[in-house]
Protein backbone atom coordinates (compact mmCIF):
# COMPACT_ATOMS: atom_id res chain seq x y z
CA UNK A 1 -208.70 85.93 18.50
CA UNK A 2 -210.19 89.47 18.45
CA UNK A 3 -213.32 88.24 20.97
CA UNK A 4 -210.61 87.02 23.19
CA UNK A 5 -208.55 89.85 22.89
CA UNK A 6 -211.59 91.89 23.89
CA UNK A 7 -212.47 89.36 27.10
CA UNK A 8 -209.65 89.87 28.28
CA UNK A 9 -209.56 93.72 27.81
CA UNK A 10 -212.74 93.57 29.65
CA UNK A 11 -211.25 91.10 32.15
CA UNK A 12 -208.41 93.93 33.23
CA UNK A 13 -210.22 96.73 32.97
CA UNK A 14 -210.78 98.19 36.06
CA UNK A 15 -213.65 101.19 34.94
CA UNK A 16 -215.03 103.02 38.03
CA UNK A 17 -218.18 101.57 39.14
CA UNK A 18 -215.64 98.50 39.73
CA UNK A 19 -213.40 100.19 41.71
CA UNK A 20 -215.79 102.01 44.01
CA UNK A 21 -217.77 98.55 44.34
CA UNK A 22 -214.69 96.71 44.60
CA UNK A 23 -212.98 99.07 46.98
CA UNK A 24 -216.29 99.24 49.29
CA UNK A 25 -216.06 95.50 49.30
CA UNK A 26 -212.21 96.02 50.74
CA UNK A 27 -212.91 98.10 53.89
CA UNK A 28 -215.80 95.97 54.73
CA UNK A 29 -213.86 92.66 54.60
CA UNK A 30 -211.27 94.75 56.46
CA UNK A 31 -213.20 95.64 59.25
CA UNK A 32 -214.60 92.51 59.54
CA UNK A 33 -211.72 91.16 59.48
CA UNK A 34 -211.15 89.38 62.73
CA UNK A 35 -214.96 88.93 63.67
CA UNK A 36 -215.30 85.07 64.78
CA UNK A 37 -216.50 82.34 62.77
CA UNK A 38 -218.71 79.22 64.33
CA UNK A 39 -216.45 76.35 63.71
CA UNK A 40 -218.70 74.79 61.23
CA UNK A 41 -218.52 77.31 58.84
CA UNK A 42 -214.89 76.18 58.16
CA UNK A 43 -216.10 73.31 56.21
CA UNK A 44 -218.66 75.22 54.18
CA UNK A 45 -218.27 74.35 50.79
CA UNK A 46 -217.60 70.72 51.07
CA UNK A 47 -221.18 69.70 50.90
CA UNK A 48 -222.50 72.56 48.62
CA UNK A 49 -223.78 72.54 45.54
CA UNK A 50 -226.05 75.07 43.13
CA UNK A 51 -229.35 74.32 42.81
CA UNK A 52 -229.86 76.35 39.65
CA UNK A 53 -229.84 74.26 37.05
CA UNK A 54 -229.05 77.20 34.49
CA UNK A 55 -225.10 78.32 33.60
CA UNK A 56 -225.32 79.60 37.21
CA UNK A 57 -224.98 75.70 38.31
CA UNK A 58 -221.67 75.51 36.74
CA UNK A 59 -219.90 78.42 38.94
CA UNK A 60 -220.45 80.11 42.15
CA UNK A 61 -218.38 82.11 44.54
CA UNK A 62 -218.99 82.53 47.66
CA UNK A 63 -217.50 84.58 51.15
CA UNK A 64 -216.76 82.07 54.29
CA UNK A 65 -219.44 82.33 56.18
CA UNK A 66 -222.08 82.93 53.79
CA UNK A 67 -225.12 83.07 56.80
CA UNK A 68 -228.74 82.46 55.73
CA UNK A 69 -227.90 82.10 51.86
CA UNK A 70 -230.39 79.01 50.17
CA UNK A 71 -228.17 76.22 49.08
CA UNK A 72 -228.90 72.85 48.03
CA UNK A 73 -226.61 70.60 49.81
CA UNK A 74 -225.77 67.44 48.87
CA UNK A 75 -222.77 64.58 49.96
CA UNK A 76 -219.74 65.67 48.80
CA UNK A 77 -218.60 62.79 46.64
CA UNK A 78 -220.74 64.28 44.06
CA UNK A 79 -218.97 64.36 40.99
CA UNK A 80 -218.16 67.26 38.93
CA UNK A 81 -217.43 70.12 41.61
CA UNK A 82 -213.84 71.93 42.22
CA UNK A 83 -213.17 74.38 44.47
CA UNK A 84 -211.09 76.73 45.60
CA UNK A 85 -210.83 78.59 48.86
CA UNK A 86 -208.67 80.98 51.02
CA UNK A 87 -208.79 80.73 54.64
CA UNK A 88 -207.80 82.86 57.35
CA UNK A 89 -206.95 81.19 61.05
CA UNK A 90 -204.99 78.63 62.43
CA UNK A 91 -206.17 75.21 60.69
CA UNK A 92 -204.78 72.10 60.09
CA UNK A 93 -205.94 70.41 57.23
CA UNK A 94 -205.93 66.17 57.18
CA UNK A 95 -206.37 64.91 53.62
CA UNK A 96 -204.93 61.05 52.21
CA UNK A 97 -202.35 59.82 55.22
CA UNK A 98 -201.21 63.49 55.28
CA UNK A 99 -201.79 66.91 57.44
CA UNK A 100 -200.93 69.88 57.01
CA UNK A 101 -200.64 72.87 59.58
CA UNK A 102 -200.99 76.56 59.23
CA UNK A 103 -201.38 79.42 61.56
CA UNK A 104 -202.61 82.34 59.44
CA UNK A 105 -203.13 82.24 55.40
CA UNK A 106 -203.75 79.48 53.05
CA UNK A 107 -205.42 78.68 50.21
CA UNK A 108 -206.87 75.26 49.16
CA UNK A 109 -207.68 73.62 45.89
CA UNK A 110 -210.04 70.24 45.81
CA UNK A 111 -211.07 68.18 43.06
CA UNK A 112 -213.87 65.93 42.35
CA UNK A 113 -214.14 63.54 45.34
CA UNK A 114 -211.38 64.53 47.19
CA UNK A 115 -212.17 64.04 51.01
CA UNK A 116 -210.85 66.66 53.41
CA UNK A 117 -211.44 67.94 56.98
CA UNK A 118 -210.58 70.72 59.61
CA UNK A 119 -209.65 71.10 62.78
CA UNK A 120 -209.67 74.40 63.58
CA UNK A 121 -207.85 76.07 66.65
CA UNK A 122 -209.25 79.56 67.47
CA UNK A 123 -210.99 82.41 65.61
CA UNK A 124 -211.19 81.83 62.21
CA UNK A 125 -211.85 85.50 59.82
CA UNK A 126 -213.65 85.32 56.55
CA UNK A 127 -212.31 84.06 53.67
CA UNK A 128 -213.87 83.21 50.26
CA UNK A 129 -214.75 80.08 48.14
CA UNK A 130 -215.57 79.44 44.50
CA UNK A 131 -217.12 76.24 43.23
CA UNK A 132 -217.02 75.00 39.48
CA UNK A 133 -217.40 72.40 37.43
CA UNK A 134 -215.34 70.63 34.87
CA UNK A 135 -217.98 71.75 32.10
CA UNK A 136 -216.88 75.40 33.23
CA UNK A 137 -213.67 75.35 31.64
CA UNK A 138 -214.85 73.35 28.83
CA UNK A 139 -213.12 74.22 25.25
CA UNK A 140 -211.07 76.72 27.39
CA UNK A 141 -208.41 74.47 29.39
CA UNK A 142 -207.94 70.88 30.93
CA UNK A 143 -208.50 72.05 34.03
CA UNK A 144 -207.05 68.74 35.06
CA UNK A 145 -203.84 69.53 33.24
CA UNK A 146 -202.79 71.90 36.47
CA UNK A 147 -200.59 69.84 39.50
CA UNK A 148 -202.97 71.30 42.36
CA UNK A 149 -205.85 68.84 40.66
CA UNK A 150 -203.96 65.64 39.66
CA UNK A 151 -204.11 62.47 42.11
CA UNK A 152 -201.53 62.64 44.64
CA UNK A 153 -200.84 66.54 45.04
CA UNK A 154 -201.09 68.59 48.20
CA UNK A 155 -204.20 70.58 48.19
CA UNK A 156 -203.09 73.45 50.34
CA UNK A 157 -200.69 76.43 49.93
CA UNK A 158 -199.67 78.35 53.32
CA UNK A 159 -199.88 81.93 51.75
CA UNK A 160 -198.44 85.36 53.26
CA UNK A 161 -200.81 88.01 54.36
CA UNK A 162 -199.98 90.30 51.10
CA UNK A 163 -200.70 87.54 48.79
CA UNK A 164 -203.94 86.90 51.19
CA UNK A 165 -205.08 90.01 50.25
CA UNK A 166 -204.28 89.99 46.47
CA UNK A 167 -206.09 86.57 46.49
CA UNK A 168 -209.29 88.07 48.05
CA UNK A 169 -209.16 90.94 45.30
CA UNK A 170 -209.61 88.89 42.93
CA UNK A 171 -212.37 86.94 44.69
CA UNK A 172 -214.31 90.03 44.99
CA UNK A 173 -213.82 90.88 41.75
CA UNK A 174 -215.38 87.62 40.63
CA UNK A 175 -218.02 88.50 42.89
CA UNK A 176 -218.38 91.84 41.18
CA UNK A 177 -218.65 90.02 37.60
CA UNK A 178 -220.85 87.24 37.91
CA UNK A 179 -223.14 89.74 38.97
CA UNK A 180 -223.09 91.67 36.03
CA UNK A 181 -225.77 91.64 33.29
CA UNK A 182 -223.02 91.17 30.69
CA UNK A 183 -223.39 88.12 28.07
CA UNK A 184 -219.67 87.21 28.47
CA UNK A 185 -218.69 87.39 32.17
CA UNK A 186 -218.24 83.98 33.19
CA UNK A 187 -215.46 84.11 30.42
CA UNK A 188 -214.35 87.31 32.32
CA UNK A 189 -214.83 84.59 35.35
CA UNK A 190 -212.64 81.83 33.84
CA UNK A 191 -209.76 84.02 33.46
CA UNK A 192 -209.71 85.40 36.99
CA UNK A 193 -209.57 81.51 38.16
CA UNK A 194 -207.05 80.80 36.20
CA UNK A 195 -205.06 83.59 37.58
CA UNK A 196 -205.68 82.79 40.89
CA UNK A 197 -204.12 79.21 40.17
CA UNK A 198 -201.20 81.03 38.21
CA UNK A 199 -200.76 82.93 41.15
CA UNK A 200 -200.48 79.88 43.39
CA UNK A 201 -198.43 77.85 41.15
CA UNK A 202 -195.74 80.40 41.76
CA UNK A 203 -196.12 79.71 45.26
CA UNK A 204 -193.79 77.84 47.20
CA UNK A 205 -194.94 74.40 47.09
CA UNK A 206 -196.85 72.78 50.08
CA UNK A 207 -193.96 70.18 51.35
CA UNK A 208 -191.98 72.65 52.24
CA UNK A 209 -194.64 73.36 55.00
CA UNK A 210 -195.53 71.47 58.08
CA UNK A 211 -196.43 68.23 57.27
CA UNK A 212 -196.96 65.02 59.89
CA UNK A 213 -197.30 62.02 59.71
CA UNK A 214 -200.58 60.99 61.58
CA UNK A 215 -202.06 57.74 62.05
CA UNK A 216 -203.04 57.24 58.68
CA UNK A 217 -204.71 54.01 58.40
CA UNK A 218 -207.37 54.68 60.90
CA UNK A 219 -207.84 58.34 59.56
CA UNK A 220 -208.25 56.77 56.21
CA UNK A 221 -210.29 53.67 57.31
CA UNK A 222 -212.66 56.41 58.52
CA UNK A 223 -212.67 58.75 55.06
CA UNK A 224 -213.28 55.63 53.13
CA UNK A 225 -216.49 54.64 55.26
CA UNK A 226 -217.40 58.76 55.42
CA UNK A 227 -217.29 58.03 51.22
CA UNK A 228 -218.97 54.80 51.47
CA UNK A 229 -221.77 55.66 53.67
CA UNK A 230 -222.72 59.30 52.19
CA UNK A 231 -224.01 57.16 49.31
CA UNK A 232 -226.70 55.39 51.46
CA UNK A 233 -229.74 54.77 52.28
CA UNK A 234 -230.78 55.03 48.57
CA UNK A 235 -234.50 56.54 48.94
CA UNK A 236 -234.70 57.28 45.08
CA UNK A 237 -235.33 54.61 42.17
CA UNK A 238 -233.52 57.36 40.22
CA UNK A 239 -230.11 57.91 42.27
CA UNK A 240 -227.08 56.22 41.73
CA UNK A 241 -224.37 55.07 43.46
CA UNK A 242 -221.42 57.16 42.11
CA UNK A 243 -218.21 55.36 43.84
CA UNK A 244 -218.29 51.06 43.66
CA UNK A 245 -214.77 50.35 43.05
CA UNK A 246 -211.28 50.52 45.20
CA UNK A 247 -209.69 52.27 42.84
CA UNK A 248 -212.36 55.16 42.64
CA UNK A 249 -212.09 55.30 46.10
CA UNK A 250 -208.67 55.43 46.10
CA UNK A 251 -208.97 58.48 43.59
CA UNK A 252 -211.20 60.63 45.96
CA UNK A 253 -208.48 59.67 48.81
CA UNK A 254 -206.08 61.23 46.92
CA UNK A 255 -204.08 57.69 47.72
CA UNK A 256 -203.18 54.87 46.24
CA UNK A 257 -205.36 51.79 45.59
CA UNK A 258 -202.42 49.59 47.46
CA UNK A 259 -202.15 52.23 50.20
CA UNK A 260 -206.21 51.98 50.33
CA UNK A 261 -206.16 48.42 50.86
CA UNK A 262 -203.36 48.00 53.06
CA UNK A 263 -204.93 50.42 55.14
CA UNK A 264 -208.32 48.81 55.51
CA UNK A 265 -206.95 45.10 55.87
CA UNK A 266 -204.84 46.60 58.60
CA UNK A 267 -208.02 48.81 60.42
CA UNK A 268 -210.91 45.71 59.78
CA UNK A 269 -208.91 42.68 58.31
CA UNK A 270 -211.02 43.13 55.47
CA UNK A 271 -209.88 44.02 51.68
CA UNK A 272 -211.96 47.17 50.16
CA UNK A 273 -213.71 44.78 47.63
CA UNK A 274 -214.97 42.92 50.37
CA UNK A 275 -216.05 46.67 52.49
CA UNK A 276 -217.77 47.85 49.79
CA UNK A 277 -219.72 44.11 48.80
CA UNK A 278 -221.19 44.03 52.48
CA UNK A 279 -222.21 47.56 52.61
CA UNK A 280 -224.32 47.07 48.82
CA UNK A 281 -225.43 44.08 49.93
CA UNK A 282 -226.83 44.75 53.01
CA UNK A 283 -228.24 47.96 51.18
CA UNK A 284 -229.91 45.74 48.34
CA UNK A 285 -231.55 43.64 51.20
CA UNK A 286 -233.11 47.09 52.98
CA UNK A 287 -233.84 47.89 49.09
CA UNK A 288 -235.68 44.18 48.32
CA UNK A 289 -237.35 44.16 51.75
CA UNK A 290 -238.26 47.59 52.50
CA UNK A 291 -239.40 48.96 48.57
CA UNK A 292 -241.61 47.71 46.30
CA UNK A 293 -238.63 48.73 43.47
CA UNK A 294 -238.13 46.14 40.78
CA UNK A 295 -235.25 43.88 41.34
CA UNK A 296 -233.76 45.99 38.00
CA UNK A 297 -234.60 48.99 39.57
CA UNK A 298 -232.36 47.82 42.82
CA UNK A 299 -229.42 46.79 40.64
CA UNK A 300 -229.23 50.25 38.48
CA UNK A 301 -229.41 52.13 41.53
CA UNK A 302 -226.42 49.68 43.35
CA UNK A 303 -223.81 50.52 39.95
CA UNK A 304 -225.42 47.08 38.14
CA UNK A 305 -225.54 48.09 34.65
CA UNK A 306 -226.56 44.50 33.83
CA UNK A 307 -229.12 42.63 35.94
CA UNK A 308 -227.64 39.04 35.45
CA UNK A 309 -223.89 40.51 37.42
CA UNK A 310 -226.23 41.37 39.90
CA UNK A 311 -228.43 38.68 40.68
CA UNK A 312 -224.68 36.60 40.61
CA UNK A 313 -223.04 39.25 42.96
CA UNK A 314 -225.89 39.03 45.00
CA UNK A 315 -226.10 35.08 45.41
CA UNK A 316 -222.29 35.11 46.68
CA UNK A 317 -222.78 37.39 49.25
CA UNK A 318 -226.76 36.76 50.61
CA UNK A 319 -226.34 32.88 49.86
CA UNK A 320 -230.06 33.62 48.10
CA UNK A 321 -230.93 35.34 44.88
CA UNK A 322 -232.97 39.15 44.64
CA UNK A 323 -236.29 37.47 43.76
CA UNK A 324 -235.75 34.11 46.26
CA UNK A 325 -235.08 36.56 49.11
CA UNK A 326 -238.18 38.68 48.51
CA UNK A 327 -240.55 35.69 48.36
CA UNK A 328 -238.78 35.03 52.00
CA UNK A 329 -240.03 38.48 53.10
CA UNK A 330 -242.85 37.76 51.87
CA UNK A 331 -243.97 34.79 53.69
């Protein structure tokens, strides 16, 4: 109780060298306030991830646009990663069959696998992002346990320009503590995101906000292929494929399964079960053909934990088993 008592002493104090650094930090993000930002840099974030592999990997914040900054980007179904970030332009923001439109302020929350995407209209001003894992909060919260991060809530928060800026305090200090040479600042870190999602619960909540109906089951016919094909071509014996089932698609849709399915049997007359079977198939056939991978190999790498389910799952769909089609090849 004491240690916390002291983290969080730490946490709120506010000792000079912070406030000058933290105050410099201010008036430049002020004056830079309405510089423009290249329209792909309102997406950043959605394909990031550390590369350090130390405690670093687990958190990282971040100002929108972060130019010529080494990052290690990989498909954004990755497991693992939340984020948070505030914004600053007119956006509107598609995510599940929904979208949501704001002109100035707003600040988004995405969990593991959740697909999103921009359309920006105009200049878009910094903002900031942070990027965490669920071993982050670890024996401190269920970061899961807050609505912004549970299946089927809104992700964004239209935000006034006050609480814009009281938002992108805290970011920099965040910024200020993580680089610190100070044994216990990423708890000082923990408790500055959970303030920030405080802060946001107290918000008014997103449906009150503009939200239209668009044409959702082509929008989400295309998210689900976006999800399906980031996973492919496999060009590692050691990668997996992370998302095999409708209902895990479903989950980084931030839909339901039914809604999922309906969608897709509307958009290609197919079911999702059947969507994702050709598209592992057909990636087991480049896999037998074009690698000289053991057919085990192939099967781990497709989501087969056991060899015999694939060799069956491959039969039904390529009307030939793994080894009887590579002998084909072969000849």
């Amino acid at each position: 109780m004491h240690n916390f008592i002291r983290i969080v002493s730490y946490a709120l104090q506010a000792d000079h060298d912070r406030v000058v650094w933290i105050l410099t930090k201010i008036k430049v993000q002020k004056m830079n306030l309405h510089s423009s930002v290249p329209q792909h840099h309102v997406d950043f974030g959605k394909q990031w991830r550390p590369k350090n592999t130390s405690r670093d990997a687990d958190f990282k914040v971040i100002r929108v646009p972060q130019l010529g900054t080494d990052f290690d980007c990989a498909p954004y179904n990755i497991k693992g990663l939340y984020k948070i970030t505030i914004m600053h332009g007119h956006n509107r923001v598609y995510f599940g069959d929904q979208m949501v439109e704001f002109k100035n302020h707003a600040i988004l929350f995405s969990r593991p696998n959740m697909v999103y995407r921009f359309e920006t209209f105009g200049i878009q001003s910094p903002g900031y992002l942070c990027v965490f894992t669920e071993k982050f909060f670890n024996q401190f919260v269920n970061i899961d346990d807050y609505p912004m991060f549970r299946q089927g809530a809104s992700p964004i928060m239209e935000i006034s320009e006050a609480q814009m800026e009281t938002f992108m305090n805290t970011f920099l200090q965040m910024e200020y503590e993580v680089a610190l040479d100070f044994s216990y600042k990423y708890d000082v870190v923990r408790t500055m995101v959970l303030h920030l999602i405080f802060d946001a619960l107290k918000l008014q909540p997103a449906p009150a906000f503009q939200v239209r109906e668009s044409n959702s089951a082509l929008r989400i016919t295309g998210d689900f292929n976006v999800l399906l094909e980031k996973q492919f071509p496999i060009i590692d014996p050691t990668r997996k494929m992370k998302l095999r089932h409708p209902v895990e698609f479903a989950d980084a849709l931030n839909i339901h399964v039914n809604h999922l399915n309906r969608s897709l049997k509307q958009t290609t007359n197919k079911t999702t079960s059947q969507l994702i079977a050709d598209r592992i198939t057909r990636e087991a056939r480049m896999l037998l053909q074009d690698t000289e991978w053991n057919i085990t190999e192939i099967a781990w790498c497709l989501g087969f934990e056991d060899l015999a389910h694939f060799i069956k799952f491959f039969k039904k769909n390529a009307s030939n088993t793994p080894s009887g089609l590579r002998k084909l090849l072969v000849v």
